[in-house]
C-alpha atoms as a PDB file:
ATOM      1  CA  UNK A   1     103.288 160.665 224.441  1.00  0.00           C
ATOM      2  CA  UNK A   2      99.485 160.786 225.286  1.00  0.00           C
ATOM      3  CA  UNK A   3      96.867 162.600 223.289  1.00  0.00           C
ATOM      4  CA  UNK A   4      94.918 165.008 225.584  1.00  0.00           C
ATOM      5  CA  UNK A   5      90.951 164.851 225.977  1.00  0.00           C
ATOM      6  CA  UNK A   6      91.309 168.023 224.584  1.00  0.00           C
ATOM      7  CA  UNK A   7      93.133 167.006 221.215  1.00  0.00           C
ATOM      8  CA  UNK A   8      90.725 163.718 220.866  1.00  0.00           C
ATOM      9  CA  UNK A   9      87.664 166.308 221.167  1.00  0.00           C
ATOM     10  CA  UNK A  10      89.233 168.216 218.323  1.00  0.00           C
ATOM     11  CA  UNK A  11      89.793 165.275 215.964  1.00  0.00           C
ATOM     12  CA  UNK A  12      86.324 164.506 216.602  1.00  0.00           C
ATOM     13  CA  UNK A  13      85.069 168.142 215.688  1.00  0.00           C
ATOM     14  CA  UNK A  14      87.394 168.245 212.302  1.00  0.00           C
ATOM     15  CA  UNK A  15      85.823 164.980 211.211  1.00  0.00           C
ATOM     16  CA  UNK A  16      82.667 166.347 211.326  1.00  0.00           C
ATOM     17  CA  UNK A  17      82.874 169.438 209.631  1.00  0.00           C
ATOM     18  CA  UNK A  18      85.032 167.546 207.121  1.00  0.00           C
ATOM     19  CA  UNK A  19      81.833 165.032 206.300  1.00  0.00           C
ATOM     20  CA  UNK A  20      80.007 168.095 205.139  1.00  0.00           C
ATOM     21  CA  UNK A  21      82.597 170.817 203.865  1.00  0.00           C
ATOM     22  CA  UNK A  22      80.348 172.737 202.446  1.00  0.00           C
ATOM     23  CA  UNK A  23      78.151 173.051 205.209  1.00  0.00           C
ATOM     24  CA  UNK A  24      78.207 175.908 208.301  1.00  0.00           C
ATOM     25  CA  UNK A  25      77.710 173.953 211.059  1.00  0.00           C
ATOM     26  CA  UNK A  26      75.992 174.851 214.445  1.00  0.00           C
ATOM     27  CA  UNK A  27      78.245 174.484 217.751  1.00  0.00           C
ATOM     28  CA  UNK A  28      74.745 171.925 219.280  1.00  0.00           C
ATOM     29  CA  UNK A  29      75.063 169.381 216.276  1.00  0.00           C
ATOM     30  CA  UNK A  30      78.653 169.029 216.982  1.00  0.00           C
ATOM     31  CA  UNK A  31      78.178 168.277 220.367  1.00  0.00           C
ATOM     32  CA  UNK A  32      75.520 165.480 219.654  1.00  0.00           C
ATOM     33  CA  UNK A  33      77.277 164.145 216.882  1.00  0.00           C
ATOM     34  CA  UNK A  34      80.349 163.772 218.549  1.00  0.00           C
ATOM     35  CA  UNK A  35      79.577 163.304 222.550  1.00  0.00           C
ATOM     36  CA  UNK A  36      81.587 166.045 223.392  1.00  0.00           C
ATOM     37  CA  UNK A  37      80.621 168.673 225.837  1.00  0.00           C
ATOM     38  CA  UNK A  38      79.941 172.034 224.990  1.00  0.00           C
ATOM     39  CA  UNK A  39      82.114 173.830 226.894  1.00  0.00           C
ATOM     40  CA  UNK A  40      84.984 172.158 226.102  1.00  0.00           C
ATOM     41  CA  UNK A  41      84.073 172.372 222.281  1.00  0.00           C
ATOM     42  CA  UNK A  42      83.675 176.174 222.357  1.00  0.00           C
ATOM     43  CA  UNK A  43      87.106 176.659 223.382  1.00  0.00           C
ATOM     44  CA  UNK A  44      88.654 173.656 220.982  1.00  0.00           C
ATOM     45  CA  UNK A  45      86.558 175.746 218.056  1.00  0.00           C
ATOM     46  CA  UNK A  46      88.528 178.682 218.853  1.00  0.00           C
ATOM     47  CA  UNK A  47      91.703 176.962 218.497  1.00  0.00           C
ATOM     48  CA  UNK A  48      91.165 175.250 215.462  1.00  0.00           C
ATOM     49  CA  UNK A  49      90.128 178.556 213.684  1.00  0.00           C
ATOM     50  CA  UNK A  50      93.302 180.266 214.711  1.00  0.00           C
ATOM     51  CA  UNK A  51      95.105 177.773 213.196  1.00  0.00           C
ATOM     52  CA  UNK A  52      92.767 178.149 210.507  1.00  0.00           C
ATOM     53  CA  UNK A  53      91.449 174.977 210.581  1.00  0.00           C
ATOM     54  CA  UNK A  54      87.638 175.788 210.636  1.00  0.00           C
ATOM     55  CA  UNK A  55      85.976 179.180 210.254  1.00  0.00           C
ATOM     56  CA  UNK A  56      83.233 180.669 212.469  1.00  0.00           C
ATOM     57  CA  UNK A  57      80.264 182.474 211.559  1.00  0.00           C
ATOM     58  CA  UNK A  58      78.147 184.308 213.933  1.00  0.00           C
ATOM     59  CA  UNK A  59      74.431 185.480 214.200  1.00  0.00           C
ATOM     60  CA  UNK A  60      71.087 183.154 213.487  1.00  0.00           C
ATOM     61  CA  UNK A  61      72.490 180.735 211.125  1.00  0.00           C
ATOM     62  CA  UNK A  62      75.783 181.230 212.481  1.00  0.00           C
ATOM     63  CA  UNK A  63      78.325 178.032 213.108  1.00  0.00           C
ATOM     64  CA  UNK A  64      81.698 176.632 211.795  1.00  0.00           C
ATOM     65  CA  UNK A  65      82.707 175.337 208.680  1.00  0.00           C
ATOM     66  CA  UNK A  66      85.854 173.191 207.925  1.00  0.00           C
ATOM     67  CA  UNK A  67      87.993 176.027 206.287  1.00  0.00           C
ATOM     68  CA  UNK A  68      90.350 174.090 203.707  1.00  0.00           C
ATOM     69  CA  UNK A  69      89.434 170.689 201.655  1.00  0.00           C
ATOM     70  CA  UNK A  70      89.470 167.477 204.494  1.00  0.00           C
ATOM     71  CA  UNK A  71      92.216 165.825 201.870  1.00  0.00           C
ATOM     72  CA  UNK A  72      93.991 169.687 203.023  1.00  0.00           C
ATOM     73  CA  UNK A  73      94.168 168.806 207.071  1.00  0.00           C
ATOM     74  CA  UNK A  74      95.461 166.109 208.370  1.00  0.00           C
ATOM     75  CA  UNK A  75      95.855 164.866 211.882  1.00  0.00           C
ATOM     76  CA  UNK A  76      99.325 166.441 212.788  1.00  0.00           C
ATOM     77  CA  UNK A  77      97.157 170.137 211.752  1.00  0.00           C
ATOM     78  CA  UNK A  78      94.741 169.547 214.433  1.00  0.00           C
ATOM     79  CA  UNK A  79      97.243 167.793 217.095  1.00  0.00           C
ATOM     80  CA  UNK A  80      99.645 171.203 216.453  1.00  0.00           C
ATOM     81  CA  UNK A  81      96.678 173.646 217.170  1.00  0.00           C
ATOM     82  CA  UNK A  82      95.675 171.866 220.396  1.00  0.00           C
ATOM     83  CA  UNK A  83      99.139 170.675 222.220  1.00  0.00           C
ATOM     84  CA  UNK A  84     101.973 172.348 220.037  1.00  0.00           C
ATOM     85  CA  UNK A  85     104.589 170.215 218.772  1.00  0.00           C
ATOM     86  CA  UNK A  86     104.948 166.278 218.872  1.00  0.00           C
ATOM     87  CA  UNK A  87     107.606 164.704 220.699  1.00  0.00           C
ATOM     88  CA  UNK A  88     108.316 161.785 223.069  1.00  0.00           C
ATOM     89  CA  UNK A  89     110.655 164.253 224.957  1.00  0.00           C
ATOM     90  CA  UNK A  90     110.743 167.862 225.267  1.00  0.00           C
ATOM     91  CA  UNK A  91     114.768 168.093 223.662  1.00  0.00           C
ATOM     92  CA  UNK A  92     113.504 166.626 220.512  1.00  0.00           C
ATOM     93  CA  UNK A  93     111.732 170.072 220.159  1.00  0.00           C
ATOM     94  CA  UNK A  94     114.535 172.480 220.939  1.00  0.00           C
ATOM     95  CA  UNK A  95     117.764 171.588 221.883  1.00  0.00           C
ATOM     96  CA  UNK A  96     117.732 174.829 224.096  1.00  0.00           C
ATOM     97  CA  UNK A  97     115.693 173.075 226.710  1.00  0.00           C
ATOM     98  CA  UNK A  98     118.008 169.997 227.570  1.00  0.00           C
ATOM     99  CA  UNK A  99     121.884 171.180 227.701  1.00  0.00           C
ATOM    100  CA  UNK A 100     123.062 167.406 227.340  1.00  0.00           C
ATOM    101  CA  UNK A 101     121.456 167.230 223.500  1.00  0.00           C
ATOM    102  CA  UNK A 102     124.474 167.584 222.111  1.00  0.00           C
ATOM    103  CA  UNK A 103     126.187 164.509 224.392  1.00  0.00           C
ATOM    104  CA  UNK A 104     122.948 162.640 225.003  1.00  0.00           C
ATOM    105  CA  UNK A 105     123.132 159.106 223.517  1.00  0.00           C
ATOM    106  CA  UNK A 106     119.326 159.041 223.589  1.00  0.00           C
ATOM    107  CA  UNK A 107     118.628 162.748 222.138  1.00  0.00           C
ATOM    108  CA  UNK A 108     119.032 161.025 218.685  1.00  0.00           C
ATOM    109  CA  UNK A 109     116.482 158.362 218.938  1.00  0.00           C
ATOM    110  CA  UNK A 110     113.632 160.749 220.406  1.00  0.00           C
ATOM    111  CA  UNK A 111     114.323 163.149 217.061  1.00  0.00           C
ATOM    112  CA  UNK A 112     114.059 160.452 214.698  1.00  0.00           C
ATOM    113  CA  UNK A 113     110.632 158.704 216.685  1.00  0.00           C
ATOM    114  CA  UNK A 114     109.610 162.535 217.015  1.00  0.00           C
ATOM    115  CA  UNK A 115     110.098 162.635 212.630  1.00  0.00           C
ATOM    116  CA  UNK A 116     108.946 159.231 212.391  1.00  0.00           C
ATOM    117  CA  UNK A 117     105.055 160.319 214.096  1.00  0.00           C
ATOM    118  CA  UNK A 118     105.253 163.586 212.544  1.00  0.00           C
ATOM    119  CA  UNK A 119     105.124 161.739 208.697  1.00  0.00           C
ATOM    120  CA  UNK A 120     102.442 158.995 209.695  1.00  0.00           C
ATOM    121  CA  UNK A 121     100.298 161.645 211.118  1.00  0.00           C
ATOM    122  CA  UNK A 122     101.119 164.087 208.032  1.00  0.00           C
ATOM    123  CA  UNK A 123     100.054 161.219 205.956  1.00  0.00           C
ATOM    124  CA  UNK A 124      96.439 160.587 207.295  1.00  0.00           C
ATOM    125  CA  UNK A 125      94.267 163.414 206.199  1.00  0.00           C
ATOM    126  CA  UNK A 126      90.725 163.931 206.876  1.00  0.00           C
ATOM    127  CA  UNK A 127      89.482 162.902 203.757  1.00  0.00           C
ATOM    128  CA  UNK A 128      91.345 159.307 204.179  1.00  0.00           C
ATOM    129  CA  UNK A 129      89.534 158.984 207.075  1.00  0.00           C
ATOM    130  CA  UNK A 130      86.255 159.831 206.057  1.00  0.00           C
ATOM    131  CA  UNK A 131      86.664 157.244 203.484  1.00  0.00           C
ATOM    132  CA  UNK A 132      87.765 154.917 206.295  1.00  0.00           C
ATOM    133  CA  UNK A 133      84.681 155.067 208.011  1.00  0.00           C
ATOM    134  CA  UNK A 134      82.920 154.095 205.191  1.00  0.00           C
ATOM    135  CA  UNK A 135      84.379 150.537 204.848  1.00  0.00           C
END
């Protein structure tokens, strides 16, 4: 398993609206703040606010605006909105994909690793690392 460009980008964007919650945020500040190009962040942005993750404003002072509390998201939020679900191997998903699940030998192991990533990355919220960054 690999994170995508794409995810990292996102990850990036959360953290900063998370620094300032309370803030609406213009689409240019993210992009210097976080070294992430433009394009690419407009459609991340629209991601993360269907999974209502961040809102958007429009007009003059529009922008986006973390939509829940940082200690409310975590990394497994974002990750979901960008790529879907986390797993070493499609089966661990659906069984419907891979016809040997039920017989596979191996099927088990890429559930439990699948669980196993899925709790660490429920575990780290944005606010934790926020706080990180300050050390």
């Amino acid at each position: 398993m690999e994170i995508t460009r794409e995810t990292d980008y996102a990850i990036r964007c959360v953290l900063h609206l998370s620094e300032a919650p309370n803030n609406v945020i213009m689409v240019d500040e993210i992009v210097k703040a976080k070294s992430i190009p433009k394009g690419f962040l407009s459609k991340i942005l629209q991601k993360l606010a269907k999974a209502n993750i961040v809102k958007s404003y429009r007009g003059v002072r529009g922008g986006f605006q973390i939509a829940k509390a940082p200690r409310e998201i975590n990394l497994l939020d974002v990750i979901d909105a960008i790529e879907g679900p986390v797993a070493m191997n499609r089966c661990a998903v659906s069984r419907k994909v891979c016809s040997l699940s039920c017989n596979c030998a191996v099927h088990p192991i890429w559930v439990e690793l699948r669980k196993d990533v899925e709790k660490k990355l429920r575990k780290t919220d944005f606010a934790k690392l926020i706080e990180s960054q300050k050390r």
